[in-house]
Protein backbone atom coordinates (compact mmCIF):
# COMPACT_ATOMS: atom_id res chain seq x y z
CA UNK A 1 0.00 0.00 0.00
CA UNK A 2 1.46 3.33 -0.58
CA UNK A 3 2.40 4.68 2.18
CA UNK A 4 1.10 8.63 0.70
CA UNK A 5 -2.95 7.49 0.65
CA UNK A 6 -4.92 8.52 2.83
CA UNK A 7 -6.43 7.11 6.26
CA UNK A 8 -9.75 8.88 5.52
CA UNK A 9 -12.41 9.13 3.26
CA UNK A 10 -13.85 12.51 3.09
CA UNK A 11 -11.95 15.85 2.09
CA UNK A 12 -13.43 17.63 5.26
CA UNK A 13 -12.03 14.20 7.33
CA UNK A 14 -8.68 14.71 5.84
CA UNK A 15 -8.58 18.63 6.18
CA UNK A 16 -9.99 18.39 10.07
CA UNK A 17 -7.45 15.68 10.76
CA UNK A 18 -4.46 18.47 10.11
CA UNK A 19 -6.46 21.33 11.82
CA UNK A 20 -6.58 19.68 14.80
CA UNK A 21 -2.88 18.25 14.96
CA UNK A 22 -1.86 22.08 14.15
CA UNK A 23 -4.62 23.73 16.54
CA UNK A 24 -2.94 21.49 19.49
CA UNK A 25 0.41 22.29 18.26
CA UNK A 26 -0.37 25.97 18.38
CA UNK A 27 -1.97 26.03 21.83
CA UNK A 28 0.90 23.97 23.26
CA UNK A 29 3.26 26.53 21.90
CA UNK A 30 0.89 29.14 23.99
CA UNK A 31 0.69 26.83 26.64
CA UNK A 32 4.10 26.82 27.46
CA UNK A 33 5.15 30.48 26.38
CA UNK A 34 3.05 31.93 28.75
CA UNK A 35 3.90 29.72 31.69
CA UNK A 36 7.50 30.68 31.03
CA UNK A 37 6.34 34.57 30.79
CA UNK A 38 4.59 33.95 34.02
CA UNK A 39 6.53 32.62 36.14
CA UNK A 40 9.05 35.31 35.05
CA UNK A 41 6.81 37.99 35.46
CA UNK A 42 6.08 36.85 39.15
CA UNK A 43 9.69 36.16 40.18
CA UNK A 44 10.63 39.91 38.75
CA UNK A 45 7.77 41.52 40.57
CA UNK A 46 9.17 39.40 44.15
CA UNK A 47 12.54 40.70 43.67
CA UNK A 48 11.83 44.24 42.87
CA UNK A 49 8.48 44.89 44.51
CA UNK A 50 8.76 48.45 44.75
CA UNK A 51 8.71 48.68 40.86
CA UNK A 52 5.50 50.16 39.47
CA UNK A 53 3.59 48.10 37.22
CA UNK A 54 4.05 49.71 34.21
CA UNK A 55 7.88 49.42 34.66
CA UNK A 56 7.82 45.62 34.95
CA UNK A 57 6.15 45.79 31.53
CA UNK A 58 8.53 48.16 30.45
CA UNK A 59 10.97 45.51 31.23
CA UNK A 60 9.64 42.78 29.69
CA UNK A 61 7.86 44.26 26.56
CA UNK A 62 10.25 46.61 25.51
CA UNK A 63 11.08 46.76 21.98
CA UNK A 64 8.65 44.15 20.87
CA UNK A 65 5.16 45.04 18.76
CA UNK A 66 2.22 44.35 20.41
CA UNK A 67 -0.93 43.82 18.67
CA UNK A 68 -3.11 45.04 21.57
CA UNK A 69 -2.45 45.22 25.76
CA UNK A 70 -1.74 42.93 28.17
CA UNK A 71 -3.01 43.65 31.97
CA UNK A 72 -0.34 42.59 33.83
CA UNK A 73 -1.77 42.62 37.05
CA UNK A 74 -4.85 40.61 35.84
CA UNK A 75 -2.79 38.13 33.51
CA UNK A 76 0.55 37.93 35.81
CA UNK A 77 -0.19 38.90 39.28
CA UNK A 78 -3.27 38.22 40.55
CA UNK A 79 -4.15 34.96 38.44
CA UNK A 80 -2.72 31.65 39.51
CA UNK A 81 -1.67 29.36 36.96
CA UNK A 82 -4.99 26.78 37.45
CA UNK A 83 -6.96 29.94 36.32
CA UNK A 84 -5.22 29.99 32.83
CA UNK A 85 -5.32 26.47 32.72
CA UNK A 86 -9.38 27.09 33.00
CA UNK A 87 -8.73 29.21 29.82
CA UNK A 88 -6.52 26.70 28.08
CA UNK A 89 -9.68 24.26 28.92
CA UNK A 90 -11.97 26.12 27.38
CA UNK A 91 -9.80 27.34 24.21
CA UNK A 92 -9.55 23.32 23.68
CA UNK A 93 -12.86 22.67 24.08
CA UNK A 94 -14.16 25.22 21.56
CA UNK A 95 -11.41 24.58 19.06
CA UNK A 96 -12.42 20.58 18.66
CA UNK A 97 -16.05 21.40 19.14
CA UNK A 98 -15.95 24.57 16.20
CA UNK A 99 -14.03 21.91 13.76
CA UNK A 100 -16.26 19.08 14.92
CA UNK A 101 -19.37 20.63 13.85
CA UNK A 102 -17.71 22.15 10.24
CA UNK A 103 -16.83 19.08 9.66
CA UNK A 104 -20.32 17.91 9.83
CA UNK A 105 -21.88 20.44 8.12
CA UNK A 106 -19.09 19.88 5.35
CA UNK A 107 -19.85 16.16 4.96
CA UNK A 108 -23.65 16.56 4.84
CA UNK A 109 -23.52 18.90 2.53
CA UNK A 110 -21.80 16.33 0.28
CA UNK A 111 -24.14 13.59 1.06
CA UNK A 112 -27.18 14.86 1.38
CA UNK A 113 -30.03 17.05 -0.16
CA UNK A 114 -30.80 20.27 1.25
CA UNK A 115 -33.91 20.06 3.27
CA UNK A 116 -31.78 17.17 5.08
CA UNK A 117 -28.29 18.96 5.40
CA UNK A 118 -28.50 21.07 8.54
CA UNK A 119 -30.66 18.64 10.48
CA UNK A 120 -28.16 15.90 9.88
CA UNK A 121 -25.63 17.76 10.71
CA UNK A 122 -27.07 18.53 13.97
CA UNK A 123 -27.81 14.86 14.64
CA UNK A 124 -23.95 13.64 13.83
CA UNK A 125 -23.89 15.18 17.26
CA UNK A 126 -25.65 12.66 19.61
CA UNK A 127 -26.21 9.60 20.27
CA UNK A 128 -29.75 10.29 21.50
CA UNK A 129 -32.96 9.13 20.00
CA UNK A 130 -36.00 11.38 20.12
CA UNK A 131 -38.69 13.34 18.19
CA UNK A 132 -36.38 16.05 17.65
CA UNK A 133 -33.30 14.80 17.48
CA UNK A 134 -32.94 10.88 16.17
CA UNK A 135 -29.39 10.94 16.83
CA UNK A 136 -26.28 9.81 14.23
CA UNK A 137 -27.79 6.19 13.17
CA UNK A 138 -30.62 8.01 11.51
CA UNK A 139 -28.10 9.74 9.09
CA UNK A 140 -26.11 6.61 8.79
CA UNK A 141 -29.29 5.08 7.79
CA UNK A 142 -30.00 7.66 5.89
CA UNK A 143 -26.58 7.28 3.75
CA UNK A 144 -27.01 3.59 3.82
CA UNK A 145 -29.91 3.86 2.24
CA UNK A 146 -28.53 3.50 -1.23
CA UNK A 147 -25.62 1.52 -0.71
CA UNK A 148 -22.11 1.69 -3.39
CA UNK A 149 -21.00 -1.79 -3.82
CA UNK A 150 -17.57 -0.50 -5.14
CA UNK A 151 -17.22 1.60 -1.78
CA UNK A 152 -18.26 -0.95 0.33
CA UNK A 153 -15.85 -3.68 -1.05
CA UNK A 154 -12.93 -1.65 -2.42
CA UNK A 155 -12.75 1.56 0.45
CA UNK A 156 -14.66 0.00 4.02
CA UNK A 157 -12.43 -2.97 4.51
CA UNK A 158 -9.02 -0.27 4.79
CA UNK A 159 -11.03 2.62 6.61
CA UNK A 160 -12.82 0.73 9.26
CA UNK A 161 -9.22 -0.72 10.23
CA UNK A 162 -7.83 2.58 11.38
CA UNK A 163 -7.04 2.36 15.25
CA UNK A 164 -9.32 5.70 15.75
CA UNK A 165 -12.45 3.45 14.34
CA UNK A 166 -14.45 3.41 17.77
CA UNK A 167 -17.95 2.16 16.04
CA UNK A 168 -18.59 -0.26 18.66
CA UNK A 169 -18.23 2.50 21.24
CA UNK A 170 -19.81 5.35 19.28
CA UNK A 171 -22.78 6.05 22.24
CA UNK A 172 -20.02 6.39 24.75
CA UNK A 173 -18.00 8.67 23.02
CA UNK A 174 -20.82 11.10 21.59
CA UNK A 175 -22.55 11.37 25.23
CA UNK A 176 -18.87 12.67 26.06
CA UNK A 177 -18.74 14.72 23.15
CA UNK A 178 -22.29 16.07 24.07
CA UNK A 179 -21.11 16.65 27.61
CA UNK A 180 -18.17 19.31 26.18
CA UNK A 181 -20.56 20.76 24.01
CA UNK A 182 -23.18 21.87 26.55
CA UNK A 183 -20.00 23.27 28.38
CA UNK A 184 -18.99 25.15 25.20
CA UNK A 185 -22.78 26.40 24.95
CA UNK A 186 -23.41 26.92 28.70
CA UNK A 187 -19.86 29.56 28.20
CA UNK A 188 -21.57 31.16 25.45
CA UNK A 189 -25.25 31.68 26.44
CA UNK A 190 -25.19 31.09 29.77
CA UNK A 191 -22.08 32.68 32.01
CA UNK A 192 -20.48 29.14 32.34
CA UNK A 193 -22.86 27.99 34.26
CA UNK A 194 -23.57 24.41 35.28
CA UNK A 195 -26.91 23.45 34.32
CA UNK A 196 -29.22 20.17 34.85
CA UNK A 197 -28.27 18.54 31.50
CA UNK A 198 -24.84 18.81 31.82
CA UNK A 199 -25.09 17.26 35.26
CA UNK A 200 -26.78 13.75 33.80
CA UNK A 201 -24.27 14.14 30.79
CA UNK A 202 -21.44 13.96 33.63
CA UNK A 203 -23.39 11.17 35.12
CA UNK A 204 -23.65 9.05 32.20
CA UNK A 205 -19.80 9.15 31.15
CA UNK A 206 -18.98 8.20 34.66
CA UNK A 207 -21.76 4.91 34.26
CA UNK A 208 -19.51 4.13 31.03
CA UNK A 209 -16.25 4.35 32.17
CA UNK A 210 -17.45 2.61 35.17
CA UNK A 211 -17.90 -0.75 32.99
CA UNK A 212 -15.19 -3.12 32.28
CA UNK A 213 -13.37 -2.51 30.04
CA UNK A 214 -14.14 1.17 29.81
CA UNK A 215 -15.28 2.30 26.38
CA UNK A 216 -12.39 5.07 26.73
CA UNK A 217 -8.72 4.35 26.36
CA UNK A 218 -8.45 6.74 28.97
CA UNK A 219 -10.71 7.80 31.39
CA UNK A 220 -12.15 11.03 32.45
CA UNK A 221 -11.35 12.88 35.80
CA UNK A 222 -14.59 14.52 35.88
CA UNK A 223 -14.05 17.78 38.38
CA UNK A 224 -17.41 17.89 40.57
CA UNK A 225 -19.62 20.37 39.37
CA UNK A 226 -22.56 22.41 41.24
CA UNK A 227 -25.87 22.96 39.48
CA UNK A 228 -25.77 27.19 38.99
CA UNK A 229 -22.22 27.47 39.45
CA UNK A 230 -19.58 27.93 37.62
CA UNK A 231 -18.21 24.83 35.07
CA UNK A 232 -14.76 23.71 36.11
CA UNK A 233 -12.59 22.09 33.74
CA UNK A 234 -9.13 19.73 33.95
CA UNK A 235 -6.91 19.84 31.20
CA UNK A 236 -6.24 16.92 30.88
CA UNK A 237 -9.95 15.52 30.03
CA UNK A 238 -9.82 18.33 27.77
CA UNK A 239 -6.94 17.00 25.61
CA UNK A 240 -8.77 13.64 25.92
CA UNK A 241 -12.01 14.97 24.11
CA UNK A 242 -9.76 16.38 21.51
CA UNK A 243 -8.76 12.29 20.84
CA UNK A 244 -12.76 11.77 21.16
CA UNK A 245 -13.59 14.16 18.53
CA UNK A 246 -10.97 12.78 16.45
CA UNK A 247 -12.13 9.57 16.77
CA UNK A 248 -15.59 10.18 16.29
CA UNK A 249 -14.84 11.71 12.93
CA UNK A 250 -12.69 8.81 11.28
CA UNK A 251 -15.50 6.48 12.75
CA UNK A 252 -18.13 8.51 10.78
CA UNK A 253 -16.19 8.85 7.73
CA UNK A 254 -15.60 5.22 7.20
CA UNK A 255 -19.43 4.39 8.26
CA UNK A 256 -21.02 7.43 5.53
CA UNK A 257 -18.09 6.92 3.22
CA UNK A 258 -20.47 2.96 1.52
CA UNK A 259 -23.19 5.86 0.81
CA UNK A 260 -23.56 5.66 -3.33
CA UNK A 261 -23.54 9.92 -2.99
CA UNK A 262 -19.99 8.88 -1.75
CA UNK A 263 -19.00 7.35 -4.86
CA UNK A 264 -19.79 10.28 -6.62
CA UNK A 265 -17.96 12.26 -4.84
CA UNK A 266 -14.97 10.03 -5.25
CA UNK A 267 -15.74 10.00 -9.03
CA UNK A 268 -16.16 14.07 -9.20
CA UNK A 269 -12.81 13.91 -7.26
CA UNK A 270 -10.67 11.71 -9.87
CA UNK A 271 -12.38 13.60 -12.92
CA UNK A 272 -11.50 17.01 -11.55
CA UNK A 273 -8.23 15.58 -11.01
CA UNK A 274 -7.78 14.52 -14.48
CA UNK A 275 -8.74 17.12 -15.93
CA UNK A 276 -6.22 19.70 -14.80
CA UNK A 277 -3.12 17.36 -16.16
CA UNK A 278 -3.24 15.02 -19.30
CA UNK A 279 -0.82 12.49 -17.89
CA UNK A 280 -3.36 11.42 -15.86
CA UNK A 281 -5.13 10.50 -19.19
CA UNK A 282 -2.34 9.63 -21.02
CA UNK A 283 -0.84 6.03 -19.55
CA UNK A 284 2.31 3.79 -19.90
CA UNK A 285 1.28 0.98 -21.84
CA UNK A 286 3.87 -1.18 -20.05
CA UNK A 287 1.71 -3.28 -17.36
CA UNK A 288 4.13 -2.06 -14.15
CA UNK A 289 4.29 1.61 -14.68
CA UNK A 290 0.63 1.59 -15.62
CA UNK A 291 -0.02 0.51 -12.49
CA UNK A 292 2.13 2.29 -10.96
CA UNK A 293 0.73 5.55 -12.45
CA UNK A 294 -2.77 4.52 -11.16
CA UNK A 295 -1.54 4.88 -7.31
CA UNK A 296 0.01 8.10 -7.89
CA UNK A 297 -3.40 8.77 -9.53
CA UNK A 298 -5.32 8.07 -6.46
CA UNK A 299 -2.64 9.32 -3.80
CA UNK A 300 -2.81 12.82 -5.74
CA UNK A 301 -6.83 12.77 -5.73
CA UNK A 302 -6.27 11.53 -1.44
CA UNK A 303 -8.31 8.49 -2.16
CA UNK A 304 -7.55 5.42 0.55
CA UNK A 305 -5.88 2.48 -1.05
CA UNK A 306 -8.51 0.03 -2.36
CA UNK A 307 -8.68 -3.89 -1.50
CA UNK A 308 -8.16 -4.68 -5.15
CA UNK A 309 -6.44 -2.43 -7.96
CA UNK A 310 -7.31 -4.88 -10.84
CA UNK A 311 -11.51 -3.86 -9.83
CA UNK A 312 -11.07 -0.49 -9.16
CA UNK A 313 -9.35 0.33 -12.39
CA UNK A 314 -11.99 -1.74 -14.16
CA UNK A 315 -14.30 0.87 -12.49
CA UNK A 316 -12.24 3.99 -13.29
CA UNK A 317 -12.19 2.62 -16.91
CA UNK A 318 -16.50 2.13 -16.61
CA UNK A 319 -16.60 5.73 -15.42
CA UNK A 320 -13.86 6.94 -18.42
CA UNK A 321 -11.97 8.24 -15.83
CA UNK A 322 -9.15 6.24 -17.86
């Protein structure tokens, strides 16, 4: 298999994949910047403590551009480090929940019509079943449906093998994804606040990972929270949902990606392909490079390596793709 194809499906899967591995790279690099600044901040203020304020950031902001102010005092002085780490929480948690949702969105609106899009979307998001909100196995019914025997046979068999694949724990890890996502709302509508429904989220996860084995590879820490108070956060289950959103995503791409709406996207994908570059239309006669010239086909067009070559070019050949 070359090694350059793809573990996913789906454009959006592949795209969100790299957001989030950059997204955590870039709040790491914050992460650990400002613990350095802040600590040093701290330890100059001890020393000299008869400086004013504005001179310690004098001292430690002099000669760089700023794009905007920093309080000091608020950000250095008076904030202990578990307070940023609140912030770090919550940065995390609306970063994986922002591409979570786009990613939806993005793979609905390939899949399905347009009265259907933005409820699908929606239910991609929970593993509940009710009148308004039938949860994800209505929109993998939905895409099931109409079934591509090429996708099922050729693409399914190498995308449900990927380690991230958590179908058989998909409830599990959406009622934890639903958990950080009433967080992320309760921040934006409601003042952080804990409310009832975020309570008998916490409850459920902790019912799951209470069974043997867990459904998690790791489990969550699960700070105590107090209905009308504020939501507190650990880190550390934060990073952890950014693995569950992950995983949720390459699970959904390999269970949508048998939908026959898939394999015309795949198609639409290798045409476009084509058609910016004749020597994708012009192939070696000799049997090897042929071949050869077919994976560099479907590596450039990010299409997952298929269970048999010989079928799949028979199809690209059906399609005059070829």
């Amino acid at each position: 298999m070359a090694s350059s194809k793809p573990a996913f499906f789906f454009s959006a899967t592949q795209s969100v994949d790299d957001r989030l591995g950059a997204a955590f790279t870039f709040i790491w690099a914050n992460y650990a910047g400002l613990r350095e600044f802040w600590w040093q901040v701290r330890g100059f203020k001890e020393q000299f403590p008869e400086l004013h304020i504005k001179e310690v950031e004098k001292k430690f902001l002099s000669g760089l551009p700023m794009p905007g102010g920093i309080d000091f005092k608020k950000a250095f002085l008076n904030s202990d480090w578990a307070a940023h780490e609140q912030e770090f929480s919550k940065w995390l948690i609306f970063e994986c929940c922002t591409l979570y949702e786009g990613w939806a969105e993005k793979v609905c609106h390939d899949l399905f019509s347009k009265s259907k899009r933005d409820s699908h979307a929606k239910s991609l998001q929970f593993p509940f079943v009710d009148a308004t909100n039938p949860g994800y196995k209505s929109v993998i019914t939905d895409a099931n449906s109409q079934i591509s025997t090429l996708m099922k046979q050729e693409l399914l068999p190498t995308l449900k093998t990927s380690k991230l694949n958590c179908w058989g724990q998909m409830d599990a890890h959406l009622t934890a994804y639903s958990y950080f996502k009433k967080c992320r709302n309760s921040i934006i509508h409601s003042d952080g606040l804990c409310t009832q429904s975020i309570l008998d989220l916490q409850v459920k996860i902790a019912l799951e990972q209470s069974k043997q084995p867990s459904p998690f590879k790791n489990n969550f820490s699960l700070p105590v929270q107090v209905l009308n108070q504020k939501i507190t956060f650990d880190l550390r289950d934060c990073i952890l949902f950014g693995t569950i959103a992950r995983k949720l995503i390459c699970t959904l791409d390999a269970a949508l990606s048998v939908a026959s709406k898939s394999e015309v996207v795949m198609e639409n994908r290798l045409r476009n392909l084509s058609s910016k570059n004749d020597k994708w239309k012009n192939l070696p006669s000799d049997p090897l490079r042929y071949e050869q010239r077919i994976h560099r086909m479907l590596s450039a067009a990010k299409i997952p390596e298929p269970q048999n070559l010989v079928n799949f070019i028979g199809w690209m050949k059906g399609k005059k793709l070829i």
